[in-house]
N, C-alpha and C. Protein backbone atom coordinates (compact mmCIF):
# COMPACT_ATOMS: atom_id res chain seq x y z
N UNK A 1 0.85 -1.18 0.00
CA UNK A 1 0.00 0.00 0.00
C UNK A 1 0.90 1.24 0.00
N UNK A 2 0.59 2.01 -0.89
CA UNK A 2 1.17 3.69 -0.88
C UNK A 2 1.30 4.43 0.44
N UNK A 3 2.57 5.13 0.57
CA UNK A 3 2.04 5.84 1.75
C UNK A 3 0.74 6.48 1.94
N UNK A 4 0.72 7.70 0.35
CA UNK A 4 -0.58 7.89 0.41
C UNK A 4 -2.48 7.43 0.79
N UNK A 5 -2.66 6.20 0.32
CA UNK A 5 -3.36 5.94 0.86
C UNK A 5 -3.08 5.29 2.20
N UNK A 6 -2.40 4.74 2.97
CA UNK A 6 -2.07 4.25 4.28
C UNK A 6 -2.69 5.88 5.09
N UNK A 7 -1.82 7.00 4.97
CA UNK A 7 -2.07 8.22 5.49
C UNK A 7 -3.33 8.58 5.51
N UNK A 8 -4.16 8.64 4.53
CA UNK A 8 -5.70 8.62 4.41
C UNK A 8 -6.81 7.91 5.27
N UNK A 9 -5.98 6.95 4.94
CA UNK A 9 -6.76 5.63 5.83
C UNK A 9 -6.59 5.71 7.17
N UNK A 10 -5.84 6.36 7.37
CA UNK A 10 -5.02 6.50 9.14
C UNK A 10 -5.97 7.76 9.56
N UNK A 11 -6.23 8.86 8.46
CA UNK A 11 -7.04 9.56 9.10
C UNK A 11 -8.33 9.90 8.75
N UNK A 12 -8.96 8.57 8.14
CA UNK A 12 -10.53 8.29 7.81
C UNK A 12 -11.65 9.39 6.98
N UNK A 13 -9.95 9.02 5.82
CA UNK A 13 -10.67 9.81 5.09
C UNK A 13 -10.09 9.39 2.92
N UNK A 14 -10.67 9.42 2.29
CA UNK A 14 -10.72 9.51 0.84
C UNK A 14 -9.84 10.18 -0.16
N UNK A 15 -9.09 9.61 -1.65
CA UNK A 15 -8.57 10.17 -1.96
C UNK A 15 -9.98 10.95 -2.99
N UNK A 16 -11.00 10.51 -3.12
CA UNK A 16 -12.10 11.22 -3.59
C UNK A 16 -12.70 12.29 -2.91
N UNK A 17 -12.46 12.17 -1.53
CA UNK A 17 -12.78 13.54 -0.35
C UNK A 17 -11.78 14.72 -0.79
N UNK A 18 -10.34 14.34 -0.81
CA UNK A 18 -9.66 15.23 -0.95
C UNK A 18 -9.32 15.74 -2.02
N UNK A 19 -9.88 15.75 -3.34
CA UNK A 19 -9.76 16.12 -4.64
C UNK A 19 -11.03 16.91 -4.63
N UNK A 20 -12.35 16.42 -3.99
CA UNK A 20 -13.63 16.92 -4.28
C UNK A 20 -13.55 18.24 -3.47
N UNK A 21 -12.66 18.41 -2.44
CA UNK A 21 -12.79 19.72 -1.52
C UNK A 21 -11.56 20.72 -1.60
N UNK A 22 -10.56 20.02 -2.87
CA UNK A 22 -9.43 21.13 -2.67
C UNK A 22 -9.78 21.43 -4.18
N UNK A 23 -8.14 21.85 -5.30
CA UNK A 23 -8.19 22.68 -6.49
C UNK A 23 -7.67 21.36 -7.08
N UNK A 24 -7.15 20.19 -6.49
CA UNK A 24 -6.66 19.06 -6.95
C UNK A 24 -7.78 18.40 -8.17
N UNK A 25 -6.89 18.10 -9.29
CA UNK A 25 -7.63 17.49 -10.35
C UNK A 25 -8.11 16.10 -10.15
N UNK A 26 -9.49 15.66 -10.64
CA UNK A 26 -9.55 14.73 -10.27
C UNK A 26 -8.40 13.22 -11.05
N UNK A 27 -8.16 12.26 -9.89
CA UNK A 27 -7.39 11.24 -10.70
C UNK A 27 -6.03 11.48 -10.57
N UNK A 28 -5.57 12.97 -9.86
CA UNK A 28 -4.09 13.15 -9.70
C UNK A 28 -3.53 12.50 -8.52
N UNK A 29 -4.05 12.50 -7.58
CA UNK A 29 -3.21 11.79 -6.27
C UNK A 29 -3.72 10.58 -6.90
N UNK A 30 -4.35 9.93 -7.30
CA UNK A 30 -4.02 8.46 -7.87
C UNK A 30 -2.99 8.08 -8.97
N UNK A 31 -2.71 9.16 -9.72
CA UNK A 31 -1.48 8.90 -10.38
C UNK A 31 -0.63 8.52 -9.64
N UNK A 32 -0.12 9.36 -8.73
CA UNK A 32 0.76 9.97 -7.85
C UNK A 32 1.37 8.22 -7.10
N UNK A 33 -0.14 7.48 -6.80
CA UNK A 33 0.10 6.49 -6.29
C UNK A 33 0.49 5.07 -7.56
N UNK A 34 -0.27 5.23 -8.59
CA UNK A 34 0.35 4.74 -9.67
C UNK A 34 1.05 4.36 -10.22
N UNK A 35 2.13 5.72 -10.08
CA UNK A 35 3.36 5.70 -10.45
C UNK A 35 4.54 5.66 -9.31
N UNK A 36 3.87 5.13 -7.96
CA UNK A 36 4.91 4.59 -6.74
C UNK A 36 5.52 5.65 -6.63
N UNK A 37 5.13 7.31 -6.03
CA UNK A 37 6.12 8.92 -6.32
C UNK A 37 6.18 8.42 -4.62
N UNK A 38 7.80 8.79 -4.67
CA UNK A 38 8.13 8.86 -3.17
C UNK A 38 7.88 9.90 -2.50
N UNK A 39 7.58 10.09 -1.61
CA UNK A 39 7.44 11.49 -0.32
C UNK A 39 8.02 12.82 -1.11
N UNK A 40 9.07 12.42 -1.33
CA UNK A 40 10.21 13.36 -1.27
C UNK A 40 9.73 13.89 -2.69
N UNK A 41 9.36 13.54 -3.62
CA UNK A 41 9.02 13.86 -4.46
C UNK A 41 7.54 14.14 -5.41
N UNK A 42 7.11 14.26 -4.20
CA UNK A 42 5.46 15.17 -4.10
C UNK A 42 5.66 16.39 -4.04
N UNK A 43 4.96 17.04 -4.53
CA UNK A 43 4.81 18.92 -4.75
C UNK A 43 4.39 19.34 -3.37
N UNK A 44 5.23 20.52 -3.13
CA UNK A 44 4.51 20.88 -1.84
C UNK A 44 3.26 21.89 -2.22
N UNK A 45 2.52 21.55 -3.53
CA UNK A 45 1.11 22.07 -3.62
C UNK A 45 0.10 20.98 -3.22
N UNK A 46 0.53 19.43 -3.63
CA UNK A 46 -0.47 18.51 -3.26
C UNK A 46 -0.03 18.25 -2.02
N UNK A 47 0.81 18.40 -0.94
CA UNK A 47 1.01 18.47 0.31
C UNK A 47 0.14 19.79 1.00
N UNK A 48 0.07 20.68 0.89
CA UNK A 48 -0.76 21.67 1.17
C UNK A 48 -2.13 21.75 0.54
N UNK A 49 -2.69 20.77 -0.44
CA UNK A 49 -4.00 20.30 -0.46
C UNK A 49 -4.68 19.58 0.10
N UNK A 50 -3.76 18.62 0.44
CA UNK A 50 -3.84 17.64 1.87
C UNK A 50 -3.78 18.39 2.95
N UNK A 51 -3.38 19.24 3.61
CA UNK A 51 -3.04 19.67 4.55
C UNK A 51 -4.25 20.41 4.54
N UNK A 52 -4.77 20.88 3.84
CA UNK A 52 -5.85 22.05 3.70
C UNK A 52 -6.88 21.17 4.54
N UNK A 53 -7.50 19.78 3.43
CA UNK A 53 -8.61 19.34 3.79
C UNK A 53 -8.83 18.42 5.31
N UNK A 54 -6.86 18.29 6.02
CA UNK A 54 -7.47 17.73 7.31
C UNK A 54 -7.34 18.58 7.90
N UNK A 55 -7.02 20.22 7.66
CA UNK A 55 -6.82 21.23 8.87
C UNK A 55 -5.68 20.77 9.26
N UNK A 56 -4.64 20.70 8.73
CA UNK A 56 -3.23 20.34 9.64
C UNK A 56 -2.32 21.53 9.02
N UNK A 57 -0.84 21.19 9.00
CA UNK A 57 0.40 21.80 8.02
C UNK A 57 1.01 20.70 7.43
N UNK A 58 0.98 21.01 6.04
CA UNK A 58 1.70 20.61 4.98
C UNK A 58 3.16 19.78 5.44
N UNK A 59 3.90 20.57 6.52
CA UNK A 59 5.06 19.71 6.96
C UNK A 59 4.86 18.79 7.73
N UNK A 60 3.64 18.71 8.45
CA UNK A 60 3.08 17.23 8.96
C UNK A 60 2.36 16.41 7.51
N UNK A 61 2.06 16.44 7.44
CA UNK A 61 1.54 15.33 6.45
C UNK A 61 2.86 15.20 5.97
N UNK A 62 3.62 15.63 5.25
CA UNK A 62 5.28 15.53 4.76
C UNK A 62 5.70 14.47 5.78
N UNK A 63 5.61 14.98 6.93
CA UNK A 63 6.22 13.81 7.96
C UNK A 63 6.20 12.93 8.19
N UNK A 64 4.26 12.67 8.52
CA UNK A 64 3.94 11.19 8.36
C UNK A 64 4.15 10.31 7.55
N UNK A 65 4.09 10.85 6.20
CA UNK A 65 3.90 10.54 5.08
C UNK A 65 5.18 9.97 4.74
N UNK A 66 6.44 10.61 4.89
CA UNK A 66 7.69 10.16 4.85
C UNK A 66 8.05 8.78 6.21
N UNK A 67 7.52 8.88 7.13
CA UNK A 67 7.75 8.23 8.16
C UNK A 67 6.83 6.88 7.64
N UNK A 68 5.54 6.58 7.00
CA UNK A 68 5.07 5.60 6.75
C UNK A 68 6.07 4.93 5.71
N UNK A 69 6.84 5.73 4.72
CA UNK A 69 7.62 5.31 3.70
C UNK A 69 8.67 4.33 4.43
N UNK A 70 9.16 5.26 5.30
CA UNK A 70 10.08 4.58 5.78
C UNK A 70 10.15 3.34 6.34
N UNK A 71 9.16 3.25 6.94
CA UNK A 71 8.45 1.66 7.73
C UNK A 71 7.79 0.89 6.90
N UNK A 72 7.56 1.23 5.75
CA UNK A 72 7.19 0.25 4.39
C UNK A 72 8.46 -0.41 4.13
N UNK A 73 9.73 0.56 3.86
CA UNK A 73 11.01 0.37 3.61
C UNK A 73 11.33 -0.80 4.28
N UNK A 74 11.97 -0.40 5.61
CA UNK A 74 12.29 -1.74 6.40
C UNK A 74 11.29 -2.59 6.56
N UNK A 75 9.82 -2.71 6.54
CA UNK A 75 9.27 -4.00 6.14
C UNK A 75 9.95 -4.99 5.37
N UNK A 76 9.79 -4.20 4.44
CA UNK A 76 10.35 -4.81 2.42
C UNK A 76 11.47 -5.37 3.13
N UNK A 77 12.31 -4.58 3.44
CA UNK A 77 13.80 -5.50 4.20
C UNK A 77 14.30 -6.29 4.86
N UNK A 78 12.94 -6.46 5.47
CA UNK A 78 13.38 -7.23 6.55
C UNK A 78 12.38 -8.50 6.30
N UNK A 79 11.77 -8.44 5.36
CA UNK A 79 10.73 -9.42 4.63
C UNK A 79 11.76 -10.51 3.82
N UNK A 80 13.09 -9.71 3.26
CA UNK A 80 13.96 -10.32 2.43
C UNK A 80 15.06 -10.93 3.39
């Protein structure tokens, strides 16, 4: 699972919620997940669209979001 949706899911909520209530096109954070885009290489506009729709800051979601990566990471690693 993507960080992205893991993060969503953690805070009970939709990647269809968060496209329908920000400027986000629809179908873009599913690319995003699509094409496996690491943390680090998300726009800090779709980080601050996210951030918009749970009421947080953009550098938290960055955080979590990087921090779920990371624990996907050593899963994978430690799976091998």
């Amino acid at each position: 699972m993507h960080p992205i949706e893991q993060f969503l899911a953690n805070n009970h909520t939709t990647i269809t919620e968060i496209e329908a209530n920000t400027r986000l096109r629809e179908g873009s954070l599913q690319k995003l997940i699509d094409k496996d885009v690491r943390t680090s290489d998300i726009s800090l506009r779709v980080l601050t669209q996210i951030a918009y729709t749970l009421n947080t800051g953009a550098d938290i979601v960055a955080k979590q979001l990087s921090d779920l990566e990371v624990t996907n990471d050593l899963t994978f690693l430690t799976e091998d």
